[in-house]
Protein backbone atom coordinates (compact mmCIF):
# COMPACT_ATOMS: atom_id res chain seq x y z
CA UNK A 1 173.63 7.05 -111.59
CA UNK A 2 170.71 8.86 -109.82
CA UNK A 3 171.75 6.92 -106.39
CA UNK A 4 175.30 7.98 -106.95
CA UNK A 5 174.48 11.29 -107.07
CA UNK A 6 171.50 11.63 -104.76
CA UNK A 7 169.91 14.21 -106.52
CA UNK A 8 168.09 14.68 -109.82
CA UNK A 9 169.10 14.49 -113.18
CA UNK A 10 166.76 15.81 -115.54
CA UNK A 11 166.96 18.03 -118.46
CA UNK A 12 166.48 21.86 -119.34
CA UNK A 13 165.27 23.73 -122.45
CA UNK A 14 168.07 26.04 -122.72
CA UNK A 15 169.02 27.76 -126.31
CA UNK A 16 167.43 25.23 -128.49
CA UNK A 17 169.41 22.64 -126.54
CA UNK A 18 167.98 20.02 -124.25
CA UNK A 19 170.60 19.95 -121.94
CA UNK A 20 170.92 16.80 -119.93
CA UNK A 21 172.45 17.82 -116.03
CA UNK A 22 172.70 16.91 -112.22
CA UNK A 23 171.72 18.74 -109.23
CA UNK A 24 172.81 17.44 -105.87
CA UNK A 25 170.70 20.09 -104.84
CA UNK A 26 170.74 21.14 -101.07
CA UNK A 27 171.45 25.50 -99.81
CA UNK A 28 175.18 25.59 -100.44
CA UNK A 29 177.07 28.05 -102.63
CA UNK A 30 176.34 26.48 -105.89
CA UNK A 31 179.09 24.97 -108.22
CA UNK A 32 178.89 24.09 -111.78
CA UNK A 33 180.98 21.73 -113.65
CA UNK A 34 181.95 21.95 -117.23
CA UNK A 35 183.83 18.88 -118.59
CA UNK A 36 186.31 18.80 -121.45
CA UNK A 37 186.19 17.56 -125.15
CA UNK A 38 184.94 13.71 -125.53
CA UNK A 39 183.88 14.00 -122.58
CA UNK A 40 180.84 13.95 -119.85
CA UNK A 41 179.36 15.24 -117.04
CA UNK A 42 180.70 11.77 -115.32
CA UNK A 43 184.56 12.95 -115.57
CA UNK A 44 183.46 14.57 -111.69
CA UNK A 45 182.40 12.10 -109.87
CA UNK A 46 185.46 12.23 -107.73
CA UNK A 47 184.80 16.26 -107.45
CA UNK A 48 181.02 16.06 -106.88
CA UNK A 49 181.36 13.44 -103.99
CA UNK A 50 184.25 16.04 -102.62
CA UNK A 51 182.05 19.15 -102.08
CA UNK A 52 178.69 18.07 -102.48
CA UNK A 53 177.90 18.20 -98.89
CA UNK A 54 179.12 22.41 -98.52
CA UNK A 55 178.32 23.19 -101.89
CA UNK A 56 175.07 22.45 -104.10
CA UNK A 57 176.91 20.87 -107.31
CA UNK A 58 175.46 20.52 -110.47
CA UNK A 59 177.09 19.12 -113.59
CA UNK A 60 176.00 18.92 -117.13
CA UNK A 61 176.36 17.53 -120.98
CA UNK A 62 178.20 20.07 -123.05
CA UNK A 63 176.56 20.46 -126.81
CA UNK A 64 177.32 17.50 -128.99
CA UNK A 65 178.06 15.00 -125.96
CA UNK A 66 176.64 13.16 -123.44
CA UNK A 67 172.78 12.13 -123.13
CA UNK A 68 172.20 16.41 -124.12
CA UNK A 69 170.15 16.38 -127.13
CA UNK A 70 171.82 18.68 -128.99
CA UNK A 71 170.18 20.24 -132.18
CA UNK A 72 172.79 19.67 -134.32
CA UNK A 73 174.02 23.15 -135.98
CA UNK A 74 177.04 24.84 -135.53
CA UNK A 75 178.31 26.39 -132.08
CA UNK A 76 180.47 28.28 -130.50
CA UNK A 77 182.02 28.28 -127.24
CA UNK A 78 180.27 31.43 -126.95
CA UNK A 79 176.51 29.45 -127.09
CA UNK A 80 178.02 27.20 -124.61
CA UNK A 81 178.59 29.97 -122.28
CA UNK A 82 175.20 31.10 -123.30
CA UNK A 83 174.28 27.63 -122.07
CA UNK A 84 175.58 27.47 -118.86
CA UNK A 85 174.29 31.17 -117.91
CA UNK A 86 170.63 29.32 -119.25
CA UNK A 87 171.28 26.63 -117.15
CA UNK A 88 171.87 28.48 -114.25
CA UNK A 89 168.65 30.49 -114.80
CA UNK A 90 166.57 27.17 -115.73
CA UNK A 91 167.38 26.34 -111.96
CA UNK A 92 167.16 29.69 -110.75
CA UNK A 93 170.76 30.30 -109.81
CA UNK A 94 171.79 33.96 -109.31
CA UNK A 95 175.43 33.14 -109.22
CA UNK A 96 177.57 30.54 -109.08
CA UNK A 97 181.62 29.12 -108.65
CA UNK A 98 181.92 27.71 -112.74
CA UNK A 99 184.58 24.96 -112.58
CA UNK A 100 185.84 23.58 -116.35
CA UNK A 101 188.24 21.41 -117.57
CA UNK A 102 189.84 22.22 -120.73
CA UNK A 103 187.00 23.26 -123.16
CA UNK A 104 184.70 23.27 -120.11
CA UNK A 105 187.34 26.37 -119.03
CA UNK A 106 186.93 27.91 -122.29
CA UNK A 107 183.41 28.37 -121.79
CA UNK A 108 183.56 29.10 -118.46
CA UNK A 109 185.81 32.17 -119.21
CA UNK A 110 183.90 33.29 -121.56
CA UNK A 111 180.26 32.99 -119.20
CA UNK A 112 182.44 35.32 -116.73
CA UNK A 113 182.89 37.90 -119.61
CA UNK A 114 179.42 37.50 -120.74
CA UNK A 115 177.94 37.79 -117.81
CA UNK A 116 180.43 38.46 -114.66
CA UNK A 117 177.44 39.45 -112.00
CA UNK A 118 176.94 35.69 -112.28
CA UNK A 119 180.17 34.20 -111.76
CA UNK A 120 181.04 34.14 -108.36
CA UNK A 121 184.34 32.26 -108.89
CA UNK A 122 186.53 30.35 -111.38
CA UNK A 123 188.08 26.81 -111.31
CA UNK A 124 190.35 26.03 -114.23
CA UNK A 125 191.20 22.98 -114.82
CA UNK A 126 193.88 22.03 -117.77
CA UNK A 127 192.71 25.21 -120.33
CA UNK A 128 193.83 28.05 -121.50
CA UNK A 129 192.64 31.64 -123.00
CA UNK A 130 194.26 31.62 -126.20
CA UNK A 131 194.34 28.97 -129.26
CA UNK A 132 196.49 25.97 -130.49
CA UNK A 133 199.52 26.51 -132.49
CA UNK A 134 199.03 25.61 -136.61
CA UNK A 135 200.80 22.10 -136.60
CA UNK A 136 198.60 21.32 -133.35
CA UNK A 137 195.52 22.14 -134.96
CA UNK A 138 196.49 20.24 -138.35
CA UNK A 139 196.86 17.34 -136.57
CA UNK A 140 193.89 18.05 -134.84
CA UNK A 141 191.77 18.35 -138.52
CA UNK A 142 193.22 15.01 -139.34
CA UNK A 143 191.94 12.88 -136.47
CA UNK A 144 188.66 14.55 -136.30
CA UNK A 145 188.14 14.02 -139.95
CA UNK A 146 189.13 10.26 -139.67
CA UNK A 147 186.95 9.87 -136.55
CA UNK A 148 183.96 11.38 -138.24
CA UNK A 149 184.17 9.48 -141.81
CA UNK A 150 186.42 6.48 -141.08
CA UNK A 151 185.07 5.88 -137.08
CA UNK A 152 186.65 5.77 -133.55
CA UNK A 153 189.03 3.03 -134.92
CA UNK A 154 191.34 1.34 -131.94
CA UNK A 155 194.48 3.15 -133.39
CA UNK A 156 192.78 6.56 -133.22
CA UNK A 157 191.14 6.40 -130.29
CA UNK A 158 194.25 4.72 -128.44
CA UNK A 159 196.43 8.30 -129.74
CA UNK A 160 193.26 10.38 -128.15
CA UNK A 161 193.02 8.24 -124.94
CA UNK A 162 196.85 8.72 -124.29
CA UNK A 163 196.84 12.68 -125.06
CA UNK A 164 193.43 13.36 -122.43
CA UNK A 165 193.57 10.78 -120.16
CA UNK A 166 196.86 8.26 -120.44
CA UNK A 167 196.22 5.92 -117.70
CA UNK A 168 195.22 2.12 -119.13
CA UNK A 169 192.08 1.48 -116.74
CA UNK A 170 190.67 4.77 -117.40
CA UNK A 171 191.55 4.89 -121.03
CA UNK A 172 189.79 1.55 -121.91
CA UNK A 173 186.26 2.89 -120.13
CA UNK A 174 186.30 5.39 -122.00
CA UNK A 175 187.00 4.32 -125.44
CA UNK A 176 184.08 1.80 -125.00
CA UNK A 177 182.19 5.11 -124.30
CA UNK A 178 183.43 6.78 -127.39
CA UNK A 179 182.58 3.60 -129.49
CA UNK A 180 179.24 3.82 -128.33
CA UNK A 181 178.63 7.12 -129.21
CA UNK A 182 177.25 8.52 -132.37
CA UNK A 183 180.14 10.61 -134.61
CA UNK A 184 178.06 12.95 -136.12
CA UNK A 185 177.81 15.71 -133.42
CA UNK A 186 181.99 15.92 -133.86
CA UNK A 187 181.89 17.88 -137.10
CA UNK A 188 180.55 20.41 -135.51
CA UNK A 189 181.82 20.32 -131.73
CA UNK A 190 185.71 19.85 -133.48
CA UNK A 191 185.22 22.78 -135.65
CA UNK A 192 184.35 24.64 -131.78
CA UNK A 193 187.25 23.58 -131.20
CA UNK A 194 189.67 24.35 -133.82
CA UNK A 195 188.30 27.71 -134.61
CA UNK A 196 187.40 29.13 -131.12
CA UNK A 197 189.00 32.82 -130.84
CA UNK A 198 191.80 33.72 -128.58
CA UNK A 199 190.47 35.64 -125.71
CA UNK A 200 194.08 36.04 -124.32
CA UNK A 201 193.51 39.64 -124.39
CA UNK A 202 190.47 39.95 -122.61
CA UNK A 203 191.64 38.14 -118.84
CA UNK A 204 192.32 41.44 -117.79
CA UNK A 205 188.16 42.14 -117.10
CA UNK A 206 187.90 39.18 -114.97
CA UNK A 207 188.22 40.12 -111.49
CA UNK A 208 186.34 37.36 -110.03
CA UNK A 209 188.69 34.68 -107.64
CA UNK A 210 190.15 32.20 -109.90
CA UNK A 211 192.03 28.94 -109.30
CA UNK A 212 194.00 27.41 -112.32
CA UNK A 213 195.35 23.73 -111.42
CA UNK A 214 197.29 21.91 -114.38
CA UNK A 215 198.35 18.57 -114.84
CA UNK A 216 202.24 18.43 -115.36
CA UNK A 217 202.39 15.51 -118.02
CA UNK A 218 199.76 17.47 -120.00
CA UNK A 219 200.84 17.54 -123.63
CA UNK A 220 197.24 19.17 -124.91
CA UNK A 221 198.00 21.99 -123.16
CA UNK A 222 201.35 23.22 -122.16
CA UNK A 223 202.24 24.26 -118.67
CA UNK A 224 203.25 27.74 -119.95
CA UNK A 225 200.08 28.64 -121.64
CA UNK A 226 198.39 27.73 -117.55
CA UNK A 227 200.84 30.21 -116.45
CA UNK A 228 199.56 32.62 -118.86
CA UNK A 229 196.18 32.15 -117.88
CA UNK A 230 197.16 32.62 -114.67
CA UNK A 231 199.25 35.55 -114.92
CA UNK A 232 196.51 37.21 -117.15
CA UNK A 233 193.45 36.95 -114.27
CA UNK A 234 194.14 39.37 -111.24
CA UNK A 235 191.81 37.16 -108.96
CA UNK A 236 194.08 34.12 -109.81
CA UNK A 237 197.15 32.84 -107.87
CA UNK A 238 199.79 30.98 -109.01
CA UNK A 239 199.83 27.49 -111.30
CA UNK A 240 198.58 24.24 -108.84
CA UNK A 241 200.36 22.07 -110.65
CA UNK A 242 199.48 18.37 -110.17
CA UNK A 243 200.14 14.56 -111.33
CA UNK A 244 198.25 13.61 -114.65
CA UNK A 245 197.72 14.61 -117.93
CA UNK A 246 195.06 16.77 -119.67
CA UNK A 247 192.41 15.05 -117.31
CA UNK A 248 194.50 15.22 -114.49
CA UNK A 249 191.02 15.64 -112.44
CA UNK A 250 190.26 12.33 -113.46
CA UNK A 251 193.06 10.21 -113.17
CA UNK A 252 194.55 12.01 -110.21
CA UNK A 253 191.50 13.50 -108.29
CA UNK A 254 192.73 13.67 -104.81
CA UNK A 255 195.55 16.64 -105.44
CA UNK A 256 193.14 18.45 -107.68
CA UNK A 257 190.05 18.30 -105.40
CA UNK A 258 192.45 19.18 -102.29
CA UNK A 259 193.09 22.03 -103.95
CA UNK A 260 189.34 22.92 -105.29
CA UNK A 261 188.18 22.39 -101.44
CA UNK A 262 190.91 24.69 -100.11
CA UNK A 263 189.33 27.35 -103.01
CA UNK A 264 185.95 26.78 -102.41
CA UNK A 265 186.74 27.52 -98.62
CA UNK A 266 188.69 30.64 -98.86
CA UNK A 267 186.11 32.25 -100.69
CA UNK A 268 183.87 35.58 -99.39
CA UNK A 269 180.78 35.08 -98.62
């Protein structure tokens, strides 16, 4: 992992966290990436080896997954955006582009309404501002609460694989990933995610450059509520839209890092 990346990848004392990250380093613009629910640092690989020799890239464990050693109480993804704006300072980053996918987005928007001096730029990858509808959420409850008493059994997992990432090669990595993992941290991260707020309301005081790309087979998140999102940030054109489902940077990285390259490079100094 540390050749792959040819930096470090140490940790930092952030907010009662020990968050795990990587740091290509180098004197580029700096860009972070958050990653999405079940997920880790990893899902950018294809985005890190993009940029990483314009831009100094870091990446990072989110609370509750990954190798960050999270201290177990409840969150928000207002602490998470406290977390990246720590991070950032742990490595004594002024400002920086914050790139997230899906829940990586929601924290990401909310770091730029924390603190918008720091956010030079947004990448949004497959989120949204505002909150799932009630039978999306219900079904939500139920297959966190099996996966947290019951386990990441194959007929669970295989519904989860198929709604994130629905391509076979990359679904079977990383249910051997989630099978590995520890379930405890989910009570927790899934109530995050179930019970964040709806920010919809607040897009209009971020004025920093924004790109929004969205997969078109996503069924997590609907292509109208990227439009929205869109629509709702002045600094933001219209939807990239882009083979793949809700980890459309994953399975199909080489329209959705086109399209964070030709960002990245249109931005002011």
């Amino acid at each position: 992992m540390l050749a792959r990346y040819g930096g470090q990848m140490p940790y930092a004392d952030v907010n009662g966290q020990r968050l795990h990250y990587t740091d290509t380093g180098g004197d580029g613009p700096p860009v972070v990436f958050s990653h999405g629910f079940l997920m880790d640092h990893t899902m950018f690989d294809a985005q890190v080896a993009a940029v990483r020799d314009t831009h100094r890239v870091i990446t990072w464990d989110e609370r509750a997954f990954g190798d960050t050693e999270y201290d177990g109480e409840p969150f928000t993804y207002w602490d998470s955006a406290a977390d990246v704006l720590g991070l950032l300072d742990h490595l004594g980053v002024e400002r920086a582009v914050l790139a997230g996918m899906s829940q990586g987005g929601f924290l990401s928007l909310r770091a730029a309404l924390l603190a918008p001096e720091r956010v030079r730029a947004l990448v949004l990858l497959d989120t949204q501002a505002g909150v799932d509808d009630p039978d999306t959420l219900a079904g939500y409850r139920q297959m966190l609460e099996t996966w947290t008493t019951v386990g990441p059994i194959d007929e669970l997992v295989d519904i989860v694989a198929n709604i994130i990432i629905a391509e076979p090669e990359e679904n079977a990595r990383w249910i051997a990933i989630w099978k590995e993992r520890t379930t405890e941290p989910l009570v927790h991260a899934g109530a995050c995610l179930i019970e964040r707020d709806d920010i919809t309301d607040r897009l209009g005081e971020i004025t920093c450059p924004a790109l929004v790309v969205h997969g078109t087979s996503d069924t997590a998140i609907s292509m109208e509520r990227a439009e929205q999102l869109a629509a709702g940030l002045s600094g933001a054109g219209p939807v990239v839209a882009v083979p793949g489902a809700h980890a459309a940077n994953l399975t199909h990285p080489e329209p959705v890092t086109a399209a964070i390259v030709e960002f990245l490079g249109s931005l002011p100094e």
